[in-house]
N, C-alpha and C. Protein backbone atom coordinates (compact mmCIF):
# COMPACT_ATOMS: atom_id res chain seq x y z
N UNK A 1 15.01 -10.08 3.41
CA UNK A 1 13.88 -9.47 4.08
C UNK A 1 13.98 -7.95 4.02
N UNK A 2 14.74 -7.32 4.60
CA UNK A 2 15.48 -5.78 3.88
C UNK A 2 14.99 -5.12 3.08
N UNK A 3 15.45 -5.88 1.67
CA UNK A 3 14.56 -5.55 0.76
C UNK A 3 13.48 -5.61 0.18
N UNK A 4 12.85 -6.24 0.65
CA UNK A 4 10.87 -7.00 0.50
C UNK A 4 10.84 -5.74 1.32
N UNK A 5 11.25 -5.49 2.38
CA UNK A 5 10.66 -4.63 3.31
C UNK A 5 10.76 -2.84 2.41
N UNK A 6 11.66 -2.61 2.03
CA UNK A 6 12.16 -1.38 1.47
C UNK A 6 11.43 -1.32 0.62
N UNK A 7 11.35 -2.67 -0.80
CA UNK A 7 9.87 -2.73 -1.55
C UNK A 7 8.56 -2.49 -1.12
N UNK A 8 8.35 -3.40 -0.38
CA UNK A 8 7.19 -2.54 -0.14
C UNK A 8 6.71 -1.29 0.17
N UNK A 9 7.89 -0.69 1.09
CA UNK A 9 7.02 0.64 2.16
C UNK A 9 6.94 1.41 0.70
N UNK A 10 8.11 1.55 -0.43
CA UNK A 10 8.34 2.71 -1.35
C UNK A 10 6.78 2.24 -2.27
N UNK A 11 6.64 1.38 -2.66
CA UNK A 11 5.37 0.93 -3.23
C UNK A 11 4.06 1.64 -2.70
N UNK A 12 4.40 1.50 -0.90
CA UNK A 12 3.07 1.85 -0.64
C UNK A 12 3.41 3.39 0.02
N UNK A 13 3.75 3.85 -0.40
CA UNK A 13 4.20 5.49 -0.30
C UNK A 13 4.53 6.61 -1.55
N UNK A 14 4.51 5.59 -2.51
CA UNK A 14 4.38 6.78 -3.93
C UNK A 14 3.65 6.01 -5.01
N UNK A 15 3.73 6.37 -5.92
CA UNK A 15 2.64 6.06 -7.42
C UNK A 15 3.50 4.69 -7.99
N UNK A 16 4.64 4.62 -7.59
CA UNK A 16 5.51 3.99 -8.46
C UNK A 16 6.33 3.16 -8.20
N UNK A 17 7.76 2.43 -8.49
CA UNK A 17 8.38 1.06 -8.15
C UNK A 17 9.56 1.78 -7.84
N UNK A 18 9.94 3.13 -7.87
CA UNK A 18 10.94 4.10 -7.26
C UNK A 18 12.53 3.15 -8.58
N UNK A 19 13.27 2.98 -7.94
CA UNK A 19 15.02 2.22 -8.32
C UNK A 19 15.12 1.37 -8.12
N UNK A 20 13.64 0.64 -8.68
CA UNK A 20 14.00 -0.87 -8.81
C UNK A 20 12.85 -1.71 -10.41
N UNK A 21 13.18 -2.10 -11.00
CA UNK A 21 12.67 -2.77 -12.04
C UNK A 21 12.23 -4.11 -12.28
N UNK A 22 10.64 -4.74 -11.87
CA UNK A 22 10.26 -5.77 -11.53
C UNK A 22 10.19 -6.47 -13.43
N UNK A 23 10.81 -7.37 -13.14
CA UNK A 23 11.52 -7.79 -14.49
C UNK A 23 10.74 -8.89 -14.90
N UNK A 24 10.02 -10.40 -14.02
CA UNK A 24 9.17 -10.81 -14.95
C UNK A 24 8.19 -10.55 -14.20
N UNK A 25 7.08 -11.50 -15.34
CA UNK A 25 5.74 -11.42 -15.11
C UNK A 25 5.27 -11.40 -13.58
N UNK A 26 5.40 -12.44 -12.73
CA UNK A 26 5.41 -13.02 -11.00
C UNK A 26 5.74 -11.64 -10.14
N UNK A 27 6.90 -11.22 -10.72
CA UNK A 27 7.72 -9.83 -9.44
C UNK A 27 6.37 -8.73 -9.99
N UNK A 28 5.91 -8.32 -11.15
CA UNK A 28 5.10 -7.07 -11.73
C UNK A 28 3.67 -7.88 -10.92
N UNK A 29 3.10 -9.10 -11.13
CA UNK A 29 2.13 -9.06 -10.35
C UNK A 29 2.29 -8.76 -8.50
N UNK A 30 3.12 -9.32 -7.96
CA UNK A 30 3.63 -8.76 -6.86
C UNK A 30 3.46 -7.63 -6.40
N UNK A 31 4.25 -6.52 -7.61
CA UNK A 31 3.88 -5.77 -7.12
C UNK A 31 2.71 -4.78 -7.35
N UNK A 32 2.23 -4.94 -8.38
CA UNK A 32 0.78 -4.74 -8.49
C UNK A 32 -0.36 -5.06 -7.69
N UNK A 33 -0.06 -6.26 -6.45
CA UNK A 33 -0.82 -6.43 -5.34
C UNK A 33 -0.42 -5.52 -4.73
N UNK A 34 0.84 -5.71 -4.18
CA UNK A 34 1.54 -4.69 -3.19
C UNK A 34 0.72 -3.75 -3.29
N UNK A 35 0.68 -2.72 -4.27
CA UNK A 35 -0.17 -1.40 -4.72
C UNK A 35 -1.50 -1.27 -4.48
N UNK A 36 -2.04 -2.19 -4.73
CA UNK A 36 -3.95 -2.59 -4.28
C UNK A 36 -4.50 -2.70 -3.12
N UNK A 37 -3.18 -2.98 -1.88
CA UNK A 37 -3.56 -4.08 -0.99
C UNK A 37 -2.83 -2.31 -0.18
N UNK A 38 -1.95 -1.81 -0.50
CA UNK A 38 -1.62 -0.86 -0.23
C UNK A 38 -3.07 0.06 -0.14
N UNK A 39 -2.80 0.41 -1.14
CA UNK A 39 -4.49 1.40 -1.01
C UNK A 39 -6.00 1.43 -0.64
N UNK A 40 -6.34 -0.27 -0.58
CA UNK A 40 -7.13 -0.70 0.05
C UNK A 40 -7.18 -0.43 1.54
N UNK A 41 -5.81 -0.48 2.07
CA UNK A 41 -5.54 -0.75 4.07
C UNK A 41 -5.80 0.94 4.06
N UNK A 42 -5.37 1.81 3.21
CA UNK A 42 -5.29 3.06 3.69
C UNK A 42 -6.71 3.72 3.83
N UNK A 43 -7.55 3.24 2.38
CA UNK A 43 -9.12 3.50 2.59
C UNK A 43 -9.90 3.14 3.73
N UNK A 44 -9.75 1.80 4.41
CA UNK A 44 -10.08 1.39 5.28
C UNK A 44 -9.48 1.43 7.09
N UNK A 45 -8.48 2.27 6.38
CA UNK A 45 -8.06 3.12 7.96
C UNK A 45 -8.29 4.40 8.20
N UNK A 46 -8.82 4.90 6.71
CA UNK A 46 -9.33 6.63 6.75
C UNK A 46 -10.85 6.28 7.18
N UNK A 47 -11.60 5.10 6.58
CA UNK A 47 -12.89 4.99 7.07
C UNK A 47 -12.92 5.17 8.28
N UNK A 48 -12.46 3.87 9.12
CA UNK A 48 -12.48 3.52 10.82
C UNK A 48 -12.28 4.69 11.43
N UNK A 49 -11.22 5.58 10.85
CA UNK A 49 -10.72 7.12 11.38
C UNK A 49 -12.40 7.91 11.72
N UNK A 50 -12.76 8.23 10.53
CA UNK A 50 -13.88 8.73 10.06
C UNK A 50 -15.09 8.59 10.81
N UNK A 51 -15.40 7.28 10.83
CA UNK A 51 -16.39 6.53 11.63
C UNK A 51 -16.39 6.93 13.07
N UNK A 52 -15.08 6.80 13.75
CA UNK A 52 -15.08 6.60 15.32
C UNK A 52 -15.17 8.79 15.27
N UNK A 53 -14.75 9.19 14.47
CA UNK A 53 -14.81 10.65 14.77
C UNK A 53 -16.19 11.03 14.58
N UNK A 54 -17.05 10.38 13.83
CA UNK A 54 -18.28 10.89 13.82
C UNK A 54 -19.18 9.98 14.66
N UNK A 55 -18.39 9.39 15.21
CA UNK A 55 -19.62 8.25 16.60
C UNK A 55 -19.24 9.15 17.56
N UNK A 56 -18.37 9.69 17.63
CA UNK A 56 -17.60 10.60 19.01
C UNK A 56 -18.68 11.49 19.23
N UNK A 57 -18.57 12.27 18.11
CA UNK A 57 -19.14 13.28 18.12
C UNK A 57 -20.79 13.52 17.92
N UNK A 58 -21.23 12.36 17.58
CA UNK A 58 -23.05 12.19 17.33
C UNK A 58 -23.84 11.88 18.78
């Protein structure tokens, strides 16, 4: 778990797979979700951000 966990956060905190090398096909789709699903949550927490700051303020 440790390391799923360490995988992920570095996944979803830089461009890249950092010091580790997803070796077959299954681990590279993995983490190619990881990455999507990563950037997806962040768009959609800058929205909600966005949203409630401009309901505040309207």
């Amino acid at each position: 778990m440790r390391d799923y966990v360490y995988a992920a956060t570095l996944i979803q905190t830089t461009a890249g797979v950092g010091d580790f090398l997803p070796r077959t096909s299954a681990a590279r789709k993995l983490v190619r979700d990881q990455a999507v699903l990563a950037h997806v949550t962040v768009t959609i927490l800058i929205t909600l951000g966005v949203s409630v700051v401009v309901t505040a303020l309207g």
